[in-house]
Protein backbone atom coordinates (compact mmCIF):
# COMPACT_ATOMS: atom_id res chain seq x y z
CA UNK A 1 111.73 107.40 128.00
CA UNK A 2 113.74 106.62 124.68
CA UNK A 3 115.59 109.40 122.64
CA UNK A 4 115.83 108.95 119.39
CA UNK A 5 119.59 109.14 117.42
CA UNK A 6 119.96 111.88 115.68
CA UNK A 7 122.69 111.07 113.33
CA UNK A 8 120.75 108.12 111.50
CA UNK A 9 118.04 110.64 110.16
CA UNK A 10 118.86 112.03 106.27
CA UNK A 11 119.10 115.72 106.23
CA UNK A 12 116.62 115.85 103.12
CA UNK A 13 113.59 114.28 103.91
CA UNK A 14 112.25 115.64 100.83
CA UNK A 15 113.75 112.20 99.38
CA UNK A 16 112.67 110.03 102.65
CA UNK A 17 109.02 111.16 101.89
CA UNK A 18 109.09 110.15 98.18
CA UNK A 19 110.08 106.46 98.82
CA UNK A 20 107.48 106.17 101.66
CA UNK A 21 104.82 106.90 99.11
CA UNK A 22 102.43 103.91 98.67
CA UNK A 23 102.11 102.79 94.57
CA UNK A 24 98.49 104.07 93.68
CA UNK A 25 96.41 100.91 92.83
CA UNK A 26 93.67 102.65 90.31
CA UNK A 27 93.87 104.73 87.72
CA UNK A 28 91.24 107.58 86.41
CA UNK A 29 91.59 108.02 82.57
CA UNK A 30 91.89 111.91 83.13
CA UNK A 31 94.78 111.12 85.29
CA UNK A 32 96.36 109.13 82.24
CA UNK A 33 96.53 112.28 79.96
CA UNK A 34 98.41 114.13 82.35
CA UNK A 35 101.52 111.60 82.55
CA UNK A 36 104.98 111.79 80.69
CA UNK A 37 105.42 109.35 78.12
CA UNK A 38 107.73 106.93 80.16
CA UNK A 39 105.42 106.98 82.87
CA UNK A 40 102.73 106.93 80.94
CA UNK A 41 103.62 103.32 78.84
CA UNK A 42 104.98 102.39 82.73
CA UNK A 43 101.70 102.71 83.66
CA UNK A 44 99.96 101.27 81.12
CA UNK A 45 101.96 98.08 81.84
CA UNK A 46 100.91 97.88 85.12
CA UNK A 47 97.04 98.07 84.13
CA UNK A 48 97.24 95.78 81.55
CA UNK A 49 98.97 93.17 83.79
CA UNK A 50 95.99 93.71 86.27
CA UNK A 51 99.00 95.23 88.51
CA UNK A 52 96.47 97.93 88.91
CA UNK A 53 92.82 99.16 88.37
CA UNK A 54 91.55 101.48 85.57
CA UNK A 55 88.66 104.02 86.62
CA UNK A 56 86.10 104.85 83.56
């Protein structure tokens, strides 16, 4: 059976779990209110480049 190495694994995987996150694809409008401003115009981009989907 294979062991795994443990000195290649980050100590936080707080941060390892963020990057494995998959980009969300659609977009409710409700969602939209809740966002920051950067993230909000970030978004915004995205939709309007058909990047992603908006949800009425």
């Amino acid at each position: 059976m294979m062991q795994l190495d443990d000195s290649k694994v980050p100590m936080d995987n707080s941060k390892k779990s963020e990057k494995l996150k998959p980009k969300k694809l659609f977009w409710h409008l409700y969602s939209l209110q809740m966002l920051g401003p950067e993230k909000f115009s970030k978004v915004v981009s995205r939709i309007l480049r058909k990047d992603c989907g908006l949800i009425k």
